[in-house]
C-alpha atoms as a PDB file:
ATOM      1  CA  UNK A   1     -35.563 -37.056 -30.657  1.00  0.00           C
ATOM      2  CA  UNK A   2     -34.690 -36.171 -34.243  1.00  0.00           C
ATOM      3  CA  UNK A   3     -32.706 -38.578 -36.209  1.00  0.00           C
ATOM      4  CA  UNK A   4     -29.637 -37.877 -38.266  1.00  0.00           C
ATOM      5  CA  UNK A   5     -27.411 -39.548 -40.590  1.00  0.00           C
ATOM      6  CA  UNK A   6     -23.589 -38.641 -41.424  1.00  0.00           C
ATOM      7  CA  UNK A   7     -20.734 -39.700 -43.138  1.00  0.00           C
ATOM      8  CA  UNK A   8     -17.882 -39.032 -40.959  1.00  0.00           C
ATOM      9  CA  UNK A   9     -14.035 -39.482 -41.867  1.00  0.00           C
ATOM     10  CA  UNK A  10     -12.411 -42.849 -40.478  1.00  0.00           C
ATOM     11  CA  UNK A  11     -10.270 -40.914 -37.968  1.00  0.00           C
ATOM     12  CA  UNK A  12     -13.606 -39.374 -36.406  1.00  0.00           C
ATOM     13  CA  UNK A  13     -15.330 -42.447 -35.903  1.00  0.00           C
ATOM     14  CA  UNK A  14     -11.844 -44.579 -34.438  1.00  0.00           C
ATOM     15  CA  UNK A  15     -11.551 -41.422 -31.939  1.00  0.00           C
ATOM     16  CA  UNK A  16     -15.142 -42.111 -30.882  1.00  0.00           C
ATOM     17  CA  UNK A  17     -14.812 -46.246 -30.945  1.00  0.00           C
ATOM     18  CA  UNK A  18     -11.791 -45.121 -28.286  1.00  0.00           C
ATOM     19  CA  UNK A  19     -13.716 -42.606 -26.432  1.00  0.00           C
ATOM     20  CA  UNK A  20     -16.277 -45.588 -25.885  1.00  0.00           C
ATOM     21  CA  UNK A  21     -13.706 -48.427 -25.667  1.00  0.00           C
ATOM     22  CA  UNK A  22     -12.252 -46.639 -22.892  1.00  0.00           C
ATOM     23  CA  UNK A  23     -15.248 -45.990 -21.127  1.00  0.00           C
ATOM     24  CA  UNK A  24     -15.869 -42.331 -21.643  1.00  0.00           C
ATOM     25  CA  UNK A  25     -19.224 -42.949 -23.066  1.00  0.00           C
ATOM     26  CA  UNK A  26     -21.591 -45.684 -22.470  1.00  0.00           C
ATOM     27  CA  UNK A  27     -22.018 -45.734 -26.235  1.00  0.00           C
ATOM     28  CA  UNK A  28     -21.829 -44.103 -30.108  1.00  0.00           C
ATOM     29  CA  UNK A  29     -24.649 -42.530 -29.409  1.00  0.00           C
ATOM     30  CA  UNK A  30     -23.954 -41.032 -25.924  1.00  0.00           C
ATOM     31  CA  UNK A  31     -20.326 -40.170 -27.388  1.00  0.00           C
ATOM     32  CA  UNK A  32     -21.767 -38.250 -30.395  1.00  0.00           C
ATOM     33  CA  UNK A  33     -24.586 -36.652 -28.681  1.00  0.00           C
ATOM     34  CA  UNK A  34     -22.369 -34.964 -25.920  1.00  0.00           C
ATOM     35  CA  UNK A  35     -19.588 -34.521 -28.483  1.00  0.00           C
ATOM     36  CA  UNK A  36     -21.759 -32.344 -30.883  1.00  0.00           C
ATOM     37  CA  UNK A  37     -23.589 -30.657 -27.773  1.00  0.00           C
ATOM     38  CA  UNK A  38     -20.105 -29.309 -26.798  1.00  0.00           C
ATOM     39  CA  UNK A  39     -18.780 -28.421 -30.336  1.00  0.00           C
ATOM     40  CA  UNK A  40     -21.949 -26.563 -30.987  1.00  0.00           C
ATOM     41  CA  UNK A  41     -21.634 -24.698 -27.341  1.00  0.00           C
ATOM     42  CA  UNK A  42     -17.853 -23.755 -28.006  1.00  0.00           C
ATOM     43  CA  UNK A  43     -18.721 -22.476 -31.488  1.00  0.00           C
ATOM     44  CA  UNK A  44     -21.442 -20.216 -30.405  1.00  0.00           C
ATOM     45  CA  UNK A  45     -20.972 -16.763 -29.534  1.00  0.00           C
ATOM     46  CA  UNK A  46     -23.247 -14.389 -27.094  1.00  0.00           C
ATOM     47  CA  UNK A  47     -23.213 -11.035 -29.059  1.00  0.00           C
ATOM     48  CA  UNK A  48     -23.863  -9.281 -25.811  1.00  0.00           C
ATOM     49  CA  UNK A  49     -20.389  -9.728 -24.708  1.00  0.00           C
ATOM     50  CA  UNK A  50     -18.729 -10.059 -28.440  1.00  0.00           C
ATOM     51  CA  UNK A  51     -19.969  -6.584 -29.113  1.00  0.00           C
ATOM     52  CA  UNK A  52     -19.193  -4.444 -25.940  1.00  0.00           C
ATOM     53  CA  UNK A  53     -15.628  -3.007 -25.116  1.00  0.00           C
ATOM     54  CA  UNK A  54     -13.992  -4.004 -22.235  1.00  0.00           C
ATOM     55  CA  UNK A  55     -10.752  -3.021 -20.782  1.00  0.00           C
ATOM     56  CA  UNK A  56      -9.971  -6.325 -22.033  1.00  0.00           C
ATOM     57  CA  UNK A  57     -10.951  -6.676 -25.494  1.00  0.00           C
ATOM     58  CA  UNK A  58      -9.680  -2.717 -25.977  1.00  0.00           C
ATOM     59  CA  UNK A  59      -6.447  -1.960 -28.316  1.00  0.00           C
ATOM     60  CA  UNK A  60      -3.697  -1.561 -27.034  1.00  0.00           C
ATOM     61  CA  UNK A  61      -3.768   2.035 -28.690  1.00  0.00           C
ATOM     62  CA  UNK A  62      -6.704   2.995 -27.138  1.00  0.00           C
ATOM     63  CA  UNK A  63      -5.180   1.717 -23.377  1.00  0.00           C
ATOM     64  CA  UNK A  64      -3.257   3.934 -20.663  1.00  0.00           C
ATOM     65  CA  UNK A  65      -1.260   3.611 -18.198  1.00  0.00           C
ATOM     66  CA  UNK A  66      -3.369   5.137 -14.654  1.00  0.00           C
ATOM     67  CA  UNK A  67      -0.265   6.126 -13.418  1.00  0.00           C
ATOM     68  CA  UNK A  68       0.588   8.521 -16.516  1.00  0.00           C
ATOM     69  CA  UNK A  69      -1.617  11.535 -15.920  1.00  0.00           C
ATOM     70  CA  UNK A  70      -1.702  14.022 -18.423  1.00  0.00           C
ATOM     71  CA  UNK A  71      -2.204  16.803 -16.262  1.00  0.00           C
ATOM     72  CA  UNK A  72       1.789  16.571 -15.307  1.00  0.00           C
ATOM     73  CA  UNK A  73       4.030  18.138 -18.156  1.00  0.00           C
ATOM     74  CA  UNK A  74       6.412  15.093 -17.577  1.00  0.00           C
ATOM     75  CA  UNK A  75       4.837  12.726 -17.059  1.00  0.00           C
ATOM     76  CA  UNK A  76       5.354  11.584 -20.897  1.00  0.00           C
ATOM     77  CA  UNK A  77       6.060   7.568 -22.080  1.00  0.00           C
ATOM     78  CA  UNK A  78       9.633   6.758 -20.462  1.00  0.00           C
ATOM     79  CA  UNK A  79      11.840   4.773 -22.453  1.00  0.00           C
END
């Protein structure tokens, strides 16, 4: 395995000396392996869902109400 070297800010490394004080992580380098491996898989994006429409990702402009058909002369937005 590749070996890296980092300066990290003094809050970073006293959050991982707790993570491993308190047992969630055998060790610094248990702790900073899984902690990168999830930061890296939260900040990566599949494009195959990013890029298609859904009718949840649609505007709100682009949305309608099933029930409104426009077929029916009054069957307009109520207020």
């Amino acid at each position: 395995m590749p070996e890296s070297e980092v300066t990290l800010p003094d809050r970073v490394t006293s959050d991982i000396d707790r993570f491993v004080e308190e047992g969630e992580f055998l060790n610094w380098d248990q702790a900073v392996e899984e902690l990168l491996t999830l930061g890296l898989s939260a900040y990566q994006t599949d494009t195959e869902t990013t890029t298609e429409e859904t009718v949840f990702t649609g505007s709100v402009d682009e949305q309608q109400d099933p029930a409104i058909s426009e077929d029916d002369p009054g069957s307009g937005p109520m207020y």
